[in-house]
N, C-alpha and C. Protein backbone atom coordinates (compact mmCIF):
# COMPACT_ATOMS: atom_id res chain seq x y z
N UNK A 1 -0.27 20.76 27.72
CA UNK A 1 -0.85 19.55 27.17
C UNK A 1 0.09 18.38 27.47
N UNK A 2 -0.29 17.16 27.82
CA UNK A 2 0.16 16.40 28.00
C UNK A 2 1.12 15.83 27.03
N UNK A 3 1.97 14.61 26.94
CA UNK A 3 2.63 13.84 26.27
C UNK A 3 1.71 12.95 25.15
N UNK A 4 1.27 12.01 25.88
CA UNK A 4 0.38 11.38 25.04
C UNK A 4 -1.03 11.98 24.01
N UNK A 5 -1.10 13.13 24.84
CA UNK A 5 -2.73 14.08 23.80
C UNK A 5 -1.84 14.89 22.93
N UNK A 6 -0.39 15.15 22.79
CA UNK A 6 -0.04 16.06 22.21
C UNK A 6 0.48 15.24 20.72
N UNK A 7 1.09 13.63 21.33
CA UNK A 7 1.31 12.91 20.12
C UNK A 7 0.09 12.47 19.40
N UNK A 8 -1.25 12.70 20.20
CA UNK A 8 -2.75 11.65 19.48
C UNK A 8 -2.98 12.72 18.88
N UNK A 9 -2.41 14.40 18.79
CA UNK A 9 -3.21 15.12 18.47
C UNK A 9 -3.47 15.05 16.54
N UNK A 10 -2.35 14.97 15.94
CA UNK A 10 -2.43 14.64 14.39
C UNK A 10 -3.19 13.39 14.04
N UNK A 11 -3.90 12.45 15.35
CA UNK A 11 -4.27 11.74 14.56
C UNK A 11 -5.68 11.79 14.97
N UNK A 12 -5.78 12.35 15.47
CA UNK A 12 -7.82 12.89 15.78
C UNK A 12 -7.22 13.93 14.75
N UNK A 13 -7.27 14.71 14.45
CA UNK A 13 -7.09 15.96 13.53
C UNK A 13 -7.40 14.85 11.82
N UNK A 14 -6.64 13.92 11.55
CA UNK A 14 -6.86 13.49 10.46
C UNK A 14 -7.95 12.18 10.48
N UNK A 15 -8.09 11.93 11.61
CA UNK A 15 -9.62 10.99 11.98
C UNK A 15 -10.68 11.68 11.37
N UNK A 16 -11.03 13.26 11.86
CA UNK A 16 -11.68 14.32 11.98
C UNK A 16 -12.12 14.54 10.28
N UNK A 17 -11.10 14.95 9.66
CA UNK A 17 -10.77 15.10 8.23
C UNK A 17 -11.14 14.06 7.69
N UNK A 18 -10.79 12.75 7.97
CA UNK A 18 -11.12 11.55 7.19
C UNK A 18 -12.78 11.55 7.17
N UNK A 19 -13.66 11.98 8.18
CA UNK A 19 -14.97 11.44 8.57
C UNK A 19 -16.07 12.45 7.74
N UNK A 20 -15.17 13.17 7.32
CA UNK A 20 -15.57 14.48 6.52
C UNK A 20 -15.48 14.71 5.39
N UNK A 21 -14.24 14.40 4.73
CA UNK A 21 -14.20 14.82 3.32
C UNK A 21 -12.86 13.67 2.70
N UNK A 22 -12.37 12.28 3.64
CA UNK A 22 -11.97 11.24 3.28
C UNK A 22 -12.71 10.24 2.68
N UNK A 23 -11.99 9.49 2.01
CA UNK A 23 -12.40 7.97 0.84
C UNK A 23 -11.72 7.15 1.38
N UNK A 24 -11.83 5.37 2.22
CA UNK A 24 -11.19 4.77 2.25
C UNK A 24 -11.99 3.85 1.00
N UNK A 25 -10.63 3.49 0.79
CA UNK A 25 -11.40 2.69 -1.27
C UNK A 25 -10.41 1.73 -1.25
N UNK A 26 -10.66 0.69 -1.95
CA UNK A 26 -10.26 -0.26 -2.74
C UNK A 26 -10.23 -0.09 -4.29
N UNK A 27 -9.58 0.40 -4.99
CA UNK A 27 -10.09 0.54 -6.50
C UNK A 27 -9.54 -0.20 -7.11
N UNK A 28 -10.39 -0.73 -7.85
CA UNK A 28 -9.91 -2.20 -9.35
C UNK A 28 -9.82 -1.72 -10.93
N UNK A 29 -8.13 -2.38 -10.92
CA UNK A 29 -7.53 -2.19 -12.20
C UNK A 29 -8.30 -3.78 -12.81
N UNK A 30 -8.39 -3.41 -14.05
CA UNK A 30 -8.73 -4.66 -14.71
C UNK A 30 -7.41 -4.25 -15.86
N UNK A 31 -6.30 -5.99 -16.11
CA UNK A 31 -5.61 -6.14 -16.32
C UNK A 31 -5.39 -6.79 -17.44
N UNK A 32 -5.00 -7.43 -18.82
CA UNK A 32 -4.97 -8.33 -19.60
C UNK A 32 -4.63 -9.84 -18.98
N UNK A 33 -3.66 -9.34 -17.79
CA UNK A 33 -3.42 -10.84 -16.56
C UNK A 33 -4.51 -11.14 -15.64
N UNK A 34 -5.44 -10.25 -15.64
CA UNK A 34 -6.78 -10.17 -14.64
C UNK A 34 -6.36 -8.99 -13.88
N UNK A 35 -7.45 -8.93 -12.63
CA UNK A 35 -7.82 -7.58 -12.16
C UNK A 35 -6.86 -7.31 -10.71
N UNK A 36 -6.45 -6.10 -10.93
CA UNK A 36 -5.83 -5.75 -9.62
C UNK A 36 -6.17 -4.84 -8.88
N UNK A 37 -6.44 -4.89 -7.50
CA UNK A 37 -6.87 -4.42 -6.77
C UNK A 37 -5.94 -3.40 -5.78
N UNK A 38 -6.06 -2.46 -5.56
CA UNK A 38 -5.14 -1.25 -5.16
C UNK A 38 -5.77 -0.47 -3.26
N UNK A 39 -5.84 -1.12 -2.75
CA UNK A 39 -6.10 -0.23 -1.01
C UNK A 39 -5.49 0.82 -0.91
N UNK A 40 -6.68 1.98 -0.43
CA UNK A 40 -5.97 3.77 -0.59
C UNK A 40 -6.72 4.08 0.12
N UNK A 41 -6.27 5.26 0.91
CA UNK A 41 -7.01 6.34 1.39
C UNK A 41 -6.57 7.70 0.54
N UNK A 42 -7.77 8.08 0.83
CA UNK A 42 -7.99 9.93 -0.10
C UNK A 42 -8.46 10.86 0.43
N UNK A 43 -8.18 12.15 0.73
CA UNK A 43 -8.27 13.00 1.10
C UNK A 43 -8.66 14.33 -0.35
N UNK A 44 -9.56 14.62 -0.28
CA UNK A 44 -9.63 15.66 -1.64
C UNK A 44 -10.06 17.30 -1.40
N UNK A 45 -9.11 17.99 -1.63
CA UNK A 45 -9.52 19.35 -0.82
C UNK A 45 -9.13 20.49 -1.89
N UNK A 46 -10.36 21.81 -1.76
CA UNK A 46 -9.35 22.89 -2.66
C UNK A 46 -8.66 23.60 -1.72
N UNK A 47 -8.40 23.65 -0.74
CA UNK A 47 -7.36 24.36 0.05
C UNK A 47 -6.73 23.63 0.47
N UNK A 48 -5.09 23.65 0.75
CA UNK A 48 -4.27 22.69 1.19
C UNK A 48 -4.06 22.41 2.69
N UNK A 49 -3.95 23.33 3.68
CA UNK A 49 -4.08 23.04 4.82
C UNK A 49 -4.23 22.04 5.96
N UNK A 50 -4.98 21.75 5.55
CA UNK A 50 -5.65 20.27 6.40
C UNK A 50 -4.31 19.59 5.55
N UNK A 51 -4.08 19.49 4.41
CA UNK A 51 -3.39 17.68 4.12
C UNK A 51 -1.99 17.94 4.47
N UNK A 52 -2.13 19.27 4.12
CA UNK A 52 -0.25 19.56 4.48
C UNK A 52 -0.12 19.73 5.90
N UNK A 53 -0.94 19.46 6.72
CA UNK A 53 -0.70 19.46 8.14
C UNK A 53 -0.60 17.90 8.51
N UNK A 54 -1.60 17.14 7.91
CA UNK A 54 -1.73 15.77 7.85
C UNK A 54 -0.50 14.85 7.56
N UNK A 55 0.35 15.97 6.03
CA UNK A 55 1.75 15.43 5.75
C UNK A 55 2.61 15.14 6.39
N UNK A 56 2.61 16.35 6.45
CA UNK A 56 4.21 16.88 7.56
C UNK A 56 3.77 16.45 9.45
N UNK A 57 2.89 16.31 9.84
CA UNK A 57 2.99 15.63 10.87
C UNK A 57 2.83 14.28 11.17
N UNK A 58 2.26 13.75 10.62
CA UNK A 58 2.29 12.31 10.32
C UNK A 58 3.60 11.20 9.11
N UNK A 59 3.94 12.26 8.71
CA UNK A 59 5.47 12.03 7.65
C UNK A 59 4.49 11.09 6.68
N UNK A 60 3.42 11.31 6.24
CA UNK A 60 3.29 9.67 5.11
C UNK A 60 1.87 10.74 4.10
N UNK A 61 2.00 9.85 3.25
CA UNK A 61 0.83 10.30 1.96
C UNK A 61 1.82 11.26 1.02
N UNK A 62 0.85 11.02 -0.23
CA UNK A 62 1.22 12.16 -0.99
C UNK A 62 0.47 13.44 -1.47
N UNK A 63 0.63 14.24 -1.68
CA UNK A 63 -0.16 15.23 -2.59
C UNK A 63 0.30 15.29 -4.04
N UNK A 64 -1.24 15.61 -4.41
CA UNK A 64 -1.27 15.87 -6.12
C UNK A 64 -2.13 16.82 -6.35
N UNK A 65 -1.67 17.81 -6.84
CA UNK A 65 -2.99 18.78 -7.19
C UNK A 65 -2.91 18.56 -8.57
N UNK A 66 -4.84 18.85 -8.97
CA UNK A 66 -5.13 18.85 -9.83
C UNK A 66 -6.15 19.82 -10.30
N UNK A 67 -6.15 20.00 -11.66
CA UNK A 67 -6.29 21.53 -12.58
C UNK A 67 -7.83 21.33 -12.24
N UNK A 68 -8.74 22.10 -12.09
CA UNK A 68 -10.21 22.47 -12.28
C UNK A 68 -11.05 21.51 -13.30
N UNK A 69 -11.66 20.79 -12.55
CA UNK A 69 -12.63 19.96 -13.47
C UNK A 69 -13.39 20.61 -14.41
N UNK A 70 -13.38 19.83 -15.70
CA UNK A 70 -14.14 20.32 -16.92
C UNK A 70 -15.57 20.63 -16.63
N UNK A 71 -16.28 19.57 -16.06
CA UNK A 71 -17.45 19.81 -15.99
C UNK A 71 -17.61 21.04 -15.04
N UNK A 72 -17.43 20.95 -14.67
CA UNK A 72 -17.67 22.56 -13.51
C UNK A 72 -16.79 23.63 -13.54
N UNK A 73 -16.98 24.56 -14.28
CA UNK A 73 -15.87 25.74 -15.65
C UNK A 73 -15.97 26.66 -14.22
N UNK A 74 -16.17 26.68 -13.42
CA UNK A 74 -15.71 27.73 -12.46
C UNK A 74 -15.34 26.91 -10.97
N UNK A 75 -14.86 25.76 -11.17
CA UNK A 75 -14.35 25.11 -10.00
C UNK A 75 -12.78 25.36 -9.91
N UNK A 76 -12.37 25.34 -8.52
CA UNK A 76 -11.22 25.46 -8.38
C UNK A 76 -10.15 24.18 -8.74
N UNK A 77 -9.20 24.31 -7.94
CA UNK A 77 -8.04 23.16 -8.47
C UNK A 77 -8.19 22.23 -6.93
N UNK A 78 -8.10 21.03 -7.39
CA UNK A 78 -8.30 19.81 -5.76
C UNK A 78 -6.69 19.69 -5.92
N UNK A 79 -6.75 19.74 -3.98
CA UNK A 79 -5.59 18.91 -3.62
C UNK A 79 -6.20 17.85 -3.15
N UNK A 80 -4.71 16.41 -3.63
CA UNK A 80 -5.65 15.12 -3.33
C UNK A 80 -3.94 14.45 -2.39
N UNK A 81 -4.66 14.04 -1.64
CA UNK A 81 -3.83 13.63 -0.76
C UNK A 81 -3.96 12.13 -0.41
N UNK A 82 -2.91 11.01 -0.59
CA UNK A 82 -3.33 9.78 -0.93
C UNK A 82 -2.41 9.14 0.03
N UNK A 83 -2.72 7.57 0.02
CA UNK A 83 -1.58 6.27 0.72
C UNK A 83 -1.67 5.15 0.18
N UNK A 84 -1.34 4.91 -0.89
CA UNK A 84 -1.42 3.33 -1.78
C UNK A 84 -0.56 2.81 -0.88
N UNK A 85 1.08 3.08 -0.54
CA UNK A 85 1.96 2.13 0.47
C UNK A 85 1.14 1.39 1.24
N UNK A 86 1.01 0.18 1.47
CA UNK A 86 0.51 -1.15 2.33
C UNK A 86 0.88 -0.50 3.74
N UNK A 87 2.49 -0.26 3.84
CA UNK A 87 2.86 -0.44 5.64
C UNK A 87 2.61 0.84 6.32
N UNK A 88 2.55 1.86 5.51
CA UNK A 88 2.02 3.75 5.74
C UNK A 88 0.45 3.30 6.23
N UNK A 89 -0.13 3.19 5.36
CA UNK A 89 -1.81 2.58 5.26
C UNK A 89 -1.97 1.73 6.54
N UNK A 90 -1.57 0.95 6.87
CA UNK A 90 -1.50 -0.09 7.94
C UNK A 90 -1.14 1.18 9.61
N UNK A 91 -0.35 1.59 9.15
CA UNK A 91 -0.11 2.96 10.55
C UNK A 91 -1.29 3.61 10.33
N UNK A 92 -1.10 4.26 8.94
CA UNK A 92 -2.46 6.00 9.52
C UNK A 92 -3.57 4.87 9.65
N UNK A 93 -4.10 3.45 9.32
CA UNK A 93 -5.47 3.37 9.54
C UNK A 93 -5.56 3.24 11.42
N UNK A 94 -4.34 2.15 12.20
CA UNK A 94 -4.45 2.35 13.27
C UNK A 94 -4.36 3.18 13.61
N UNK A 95 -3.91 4.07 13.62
CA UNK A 95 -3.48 5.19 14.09
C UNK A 95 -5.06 6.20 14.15
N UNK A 96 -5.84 6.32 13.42
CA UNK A 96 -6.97 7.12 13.44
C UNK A 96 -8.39 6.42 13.75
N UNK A 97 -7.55 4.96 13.81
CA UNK A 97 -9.26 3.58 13.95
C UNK A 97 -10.01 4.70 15.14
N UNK A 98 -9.16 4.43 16.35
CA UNK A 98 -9.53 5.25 18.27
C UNK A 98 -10.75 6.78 17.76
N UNK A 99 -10.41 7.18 17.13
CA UNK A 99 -10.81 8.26 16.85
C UNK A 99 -12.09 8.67 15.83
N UNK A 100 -11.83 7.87 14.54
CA UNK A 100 -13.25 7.96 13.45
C UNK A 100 -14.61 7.87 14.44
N UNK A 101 -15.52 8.60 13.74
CA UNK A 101 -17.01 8.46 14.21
C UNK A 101 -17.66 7.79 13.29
N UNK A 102 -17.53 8.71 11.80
CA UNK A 102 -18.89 8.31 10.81
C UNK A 102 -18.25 7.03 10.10
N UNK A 103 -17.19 6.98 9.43
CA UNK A 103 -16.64 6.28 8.71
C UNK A 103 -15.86 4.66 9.21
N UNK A 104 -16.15 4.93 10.57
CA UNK A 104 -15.24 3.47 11.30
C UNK A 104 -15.25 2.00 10.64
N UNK A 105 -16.76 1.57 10.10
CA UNK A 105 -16.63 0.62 9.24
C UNK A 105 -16.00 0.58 8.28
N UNK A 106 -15.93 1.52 7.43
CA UNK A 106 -15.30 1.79 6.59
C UNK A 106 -13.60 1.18 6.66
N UNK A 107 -13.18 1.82 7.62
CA UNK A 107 -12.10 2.17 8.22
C UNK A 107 -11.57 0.37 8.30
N UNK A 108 -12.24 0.03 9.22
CA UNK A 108 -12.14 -1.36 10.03
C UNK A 108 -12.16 -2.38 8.48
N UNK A 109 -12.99 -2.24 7.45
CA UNK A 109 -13.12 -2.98 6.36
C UNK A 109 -11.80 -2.95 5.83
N UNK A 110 -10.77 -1.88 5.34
CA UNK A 110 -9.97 -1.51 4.72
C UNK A 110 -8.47 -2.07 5.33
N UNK A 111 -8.96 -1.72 6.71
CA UNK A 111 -7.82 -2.17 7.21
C UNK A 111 -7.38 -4.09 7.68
N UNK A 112 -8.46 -4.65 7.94
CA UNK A 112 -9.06 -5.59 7.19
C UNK A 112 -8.27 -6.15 5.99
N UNK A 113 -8.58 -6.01 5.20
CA UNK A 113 -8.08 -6.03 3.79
C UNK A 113 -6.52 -5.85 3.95
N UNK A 114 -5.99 -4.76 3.79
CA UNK A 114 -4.79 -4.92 4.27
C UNK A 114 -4.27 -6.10 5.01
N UNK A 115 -4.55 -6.00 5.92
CA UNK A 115 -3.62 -7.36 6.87
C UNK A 115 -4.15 -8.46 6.11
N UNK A 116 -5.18 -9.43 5.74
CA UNK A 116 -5.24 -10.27 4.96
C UNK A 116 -4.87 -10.31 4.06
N UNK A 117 -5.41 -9.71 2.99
CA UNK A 117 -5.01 -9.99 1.31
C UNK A 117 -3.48 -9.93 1.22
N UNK A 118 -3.47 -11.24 0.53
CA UNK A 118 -1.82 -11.16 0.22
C UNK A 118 -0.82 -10.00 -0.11
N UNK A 119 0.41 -9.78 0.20
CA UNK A 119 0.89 -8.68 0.18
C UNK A 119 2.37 -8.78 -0.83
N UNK A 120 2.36 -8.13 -1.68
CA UNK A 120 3.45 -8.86 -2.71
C UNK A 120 4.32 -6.85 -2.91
N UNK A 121 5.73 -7.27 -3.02
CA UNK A 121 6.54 -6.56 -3.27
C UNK A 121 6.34 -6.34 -4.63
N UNK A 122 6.62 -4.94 -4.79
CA UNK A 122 6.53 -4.23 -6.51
C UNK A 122 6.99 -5.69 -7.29
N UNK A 123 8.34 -6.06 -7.11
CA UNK A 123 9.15 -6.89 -8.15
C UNK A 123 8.04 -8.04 -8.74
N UNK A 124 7.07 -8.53 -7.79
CA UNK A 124 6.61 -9.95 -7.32
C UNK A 124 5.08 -9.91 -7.75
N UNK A 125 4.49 -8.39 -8.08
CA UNK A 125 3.02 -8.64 -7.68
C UNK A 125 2.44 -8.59 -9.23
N UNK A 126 3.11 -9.34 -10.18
CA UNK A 126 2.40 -9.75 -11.58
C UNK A 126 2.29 -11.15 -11.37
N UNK A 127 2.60 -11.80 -10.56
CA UNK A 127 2.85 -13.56 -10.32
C UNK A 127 1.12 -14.15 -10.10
N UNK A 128 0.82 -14.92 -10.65
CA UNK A 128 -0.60 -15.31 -10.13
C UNK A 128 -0.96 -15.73 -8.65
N UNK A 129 -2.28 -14.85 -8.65
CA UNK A 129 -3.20 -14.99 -7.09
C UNK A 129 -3.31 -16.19 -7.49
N UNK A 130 -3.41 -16.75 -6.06
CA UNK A 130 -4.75 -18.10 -5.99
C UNK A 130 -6.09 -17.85 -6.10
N UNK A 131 -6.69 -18.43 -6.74
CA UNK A 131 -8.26 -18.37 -7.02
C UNK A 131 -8.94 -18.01 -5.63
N UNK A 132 -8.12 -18.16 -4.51
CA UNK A 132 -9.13 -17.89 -3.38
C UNK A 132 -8.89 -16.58 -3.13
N UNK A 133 -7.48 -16.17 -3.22
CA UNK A 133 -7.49 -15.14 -2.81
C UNK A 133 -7.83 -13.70 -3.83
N UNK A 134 -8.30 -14.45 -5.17
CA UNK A 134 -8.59 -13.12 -6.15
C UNK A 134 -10.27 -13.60 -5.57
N UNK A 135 -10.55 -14.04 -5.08
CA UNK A 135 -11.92 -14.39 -4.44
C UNK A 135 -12.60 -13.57 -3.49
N UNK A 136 -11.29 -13.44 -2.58
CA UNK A 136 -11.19 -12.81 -1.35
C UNK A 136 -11.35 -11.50 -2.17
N UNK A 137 -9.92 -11.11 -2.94
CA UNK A 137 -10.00 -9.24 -3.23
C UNK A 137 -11.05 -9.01 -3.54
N UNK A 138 -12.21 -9.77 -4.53
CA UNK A 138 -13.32 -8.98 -5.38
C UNK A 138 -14.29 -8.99 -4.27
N UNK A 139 -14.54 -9.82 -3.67
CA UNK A 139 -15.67 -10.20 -2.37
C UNK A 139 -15.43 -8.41 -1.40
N UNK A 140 -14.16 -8.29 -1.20
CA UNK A 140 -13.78 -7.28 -0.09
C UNK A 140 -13.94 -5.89 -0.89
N UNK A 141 -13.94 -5.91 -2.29
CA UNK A 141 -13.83 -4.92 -3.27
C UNK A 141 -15.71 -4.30 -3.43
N UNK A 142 -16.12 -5.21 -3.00
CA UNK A 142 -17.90 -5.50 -3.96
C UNK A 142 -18.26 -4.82 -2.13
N UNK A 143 -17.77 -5.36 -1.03
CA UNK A 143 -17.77 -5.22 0.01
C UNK A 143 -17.73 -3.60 0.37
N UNK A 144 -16.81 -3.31 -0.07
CA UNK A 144 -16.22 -1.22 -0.04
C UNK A 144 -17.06 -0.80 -0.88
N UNK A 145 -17.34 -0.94 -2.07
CA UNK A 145 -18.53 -0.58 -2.92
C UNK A 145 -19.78 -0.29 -1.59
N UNK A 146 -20.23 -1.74 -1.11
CA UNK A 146 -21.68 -1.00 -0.45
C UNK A 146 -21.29 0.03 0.53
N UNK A 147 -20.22 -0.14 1.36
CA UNK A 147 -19.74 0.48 2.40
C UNK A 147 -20.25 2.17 2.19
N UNK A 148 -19.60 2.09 0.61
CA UNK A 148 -19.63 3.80 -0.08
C UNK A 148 -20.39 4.01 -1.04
N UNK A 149 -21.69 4.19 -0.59
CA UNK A 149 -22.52 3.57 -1.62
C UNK A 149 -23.23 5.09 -0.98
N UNK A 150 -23.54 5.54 0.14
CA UNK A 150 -24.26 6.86 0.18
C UNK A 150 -23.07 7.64 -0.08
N UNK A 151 -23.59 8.77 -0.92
CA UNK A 151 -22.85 10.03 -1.38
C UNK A 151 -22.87 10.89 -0.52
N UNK A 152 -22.14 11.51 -0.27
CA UNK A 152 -22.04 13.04 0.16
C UNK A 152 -22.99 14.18 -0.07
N UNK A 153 -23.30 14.49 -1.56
CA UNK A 153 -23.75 15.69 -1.97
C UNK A 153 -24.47 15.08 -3.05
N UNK A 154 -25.68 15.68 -2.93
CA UNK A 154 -26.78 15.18 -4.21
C UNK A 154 -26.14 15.53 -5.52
N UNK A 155 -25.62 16.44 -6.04
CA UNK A 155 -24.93 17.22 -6.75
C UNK A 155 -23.82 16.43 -7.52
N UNK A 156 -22.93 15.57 -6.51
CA UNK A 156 -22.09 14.82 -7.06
C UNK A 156 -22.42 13.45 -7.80
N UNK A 157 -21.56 13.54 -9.19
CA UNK A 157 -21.52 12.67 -9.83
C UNK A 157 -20.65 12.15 -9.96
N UNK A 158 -20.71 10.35 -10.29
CA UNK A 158 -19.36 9.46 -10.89
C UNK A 158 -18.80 9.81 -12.23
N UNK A 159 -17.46 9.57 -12.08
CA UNK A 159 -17.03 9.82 -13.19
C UNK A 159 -16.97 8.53 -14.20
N UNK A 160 -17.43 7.58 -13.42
CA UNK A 160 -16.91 6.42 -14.06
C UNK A 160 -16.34 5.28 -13.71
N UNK A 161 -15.33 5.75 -12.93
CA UNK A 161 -13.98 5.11 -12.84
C UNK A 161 -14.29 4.13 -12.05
N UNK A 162 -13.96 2.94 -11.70
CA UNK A 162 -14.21 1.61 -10.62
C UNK A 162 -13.48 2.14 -9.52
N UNK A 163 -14.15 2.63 -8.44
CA UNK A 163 -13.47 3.10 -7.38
C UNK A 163 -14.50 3.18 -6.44
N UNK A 164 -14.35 2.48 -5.30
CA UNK A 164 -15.20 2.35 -4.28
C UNK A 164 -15.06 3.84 -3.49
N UNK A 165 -14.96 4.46 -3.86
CA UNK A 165 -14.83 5.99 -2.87
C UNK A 165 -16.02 6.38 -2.12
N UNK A 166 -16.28 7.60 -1.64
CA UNK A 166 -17.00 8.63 -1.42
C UNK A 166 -16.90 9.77 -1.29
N UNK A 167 -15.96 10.02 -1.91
CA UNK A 167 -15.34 11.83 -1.63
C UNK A 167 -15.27 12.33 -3.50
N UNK A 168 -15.18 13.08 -3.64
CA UNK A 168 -15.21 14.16 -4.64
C UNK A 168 -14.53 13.20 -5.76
N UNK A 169 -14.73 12.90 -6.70
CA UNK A 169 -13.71 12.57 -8.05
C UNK A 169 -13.75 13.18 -8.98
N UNK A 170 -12.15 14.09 -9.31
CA UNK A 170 -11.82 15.16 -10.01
C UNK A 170 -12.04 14.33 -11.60
């Protein structure tokens, strides 16, 4: 195998994964200072494989497993594999844009977002938005909503939570 197909290979592999059983989301905290808006990708799996290959070859995301959902008394435990980091997020999205099939808008929206919306260091990011740009987040937020608006599985339900997803929520 070549040089270059051998380095693209982790990232068609997690293109692949993303188009399948990935969430690119925007999810909104609502705040007593107003609402904050959080850019992620998600990966949600009961076998680990895929993310821990995704990990360790790509060096970025985290895993979290979590215990068997209540509502479904014979479901297994999800591994959830995530990227809130801005500059991680900004790589794996280029990095897999070449490659997505189903999800590319998706993809292209998020990443999008990223490079525009203001970008504030942990220390810095309680300081007030400008009205345009908490304008911008909810517009781009309401935006990922339609994006992920068809479900996966008739079967699946929201839990609730304000999260533009489309993948499984434990």
């Amino acid at each position: 195998m070549q040089d270059n197909q051998k380095q693209a290979q982790p990232w068609i592999y997690a293109a692949a994964i993303m188009d399948s059983d990935g969430c690119f989301m925007i999810a909104k905290y609502r705040r007593k200072t107003g609402n904050y808006y959080l850019p992620s990708v998600k990966i949600t799996m009961i076998q680990d494989g895929a993310i821990n290959y995704i990990t360790k070859e790509l060096g970025m995301g985290r895993i979290h497993l979590s215990g068997p959902r209540k509502s479904r008394p014979n479901s297994q435990p999800l591994y959830e594999w995530t990227i809130t980091n801005r500059p991680d997020l900004l790589i794996f999205l280029k990095g897999i844009m070449p490659y997505l099939q189903n999800k590319k808008n998706r993809a292209e929206h998020l990443l999008s977002y990223c490079t525009y919306a203001e970008y504030r260091f942990y220390g810095s990011r309680w300081n007030r938005l400008s009205d345009q740009e908490v304008e911008y987040r909810e517009e781009a937020y309401q935006q990922m909503r339609k994006l992920n608006i068809v479900k996966a599985a008739a079967t699946t339900k929201s839990s609730g939570r304000e999260s533009a997803c489309d993948s499984l929520i434990s």
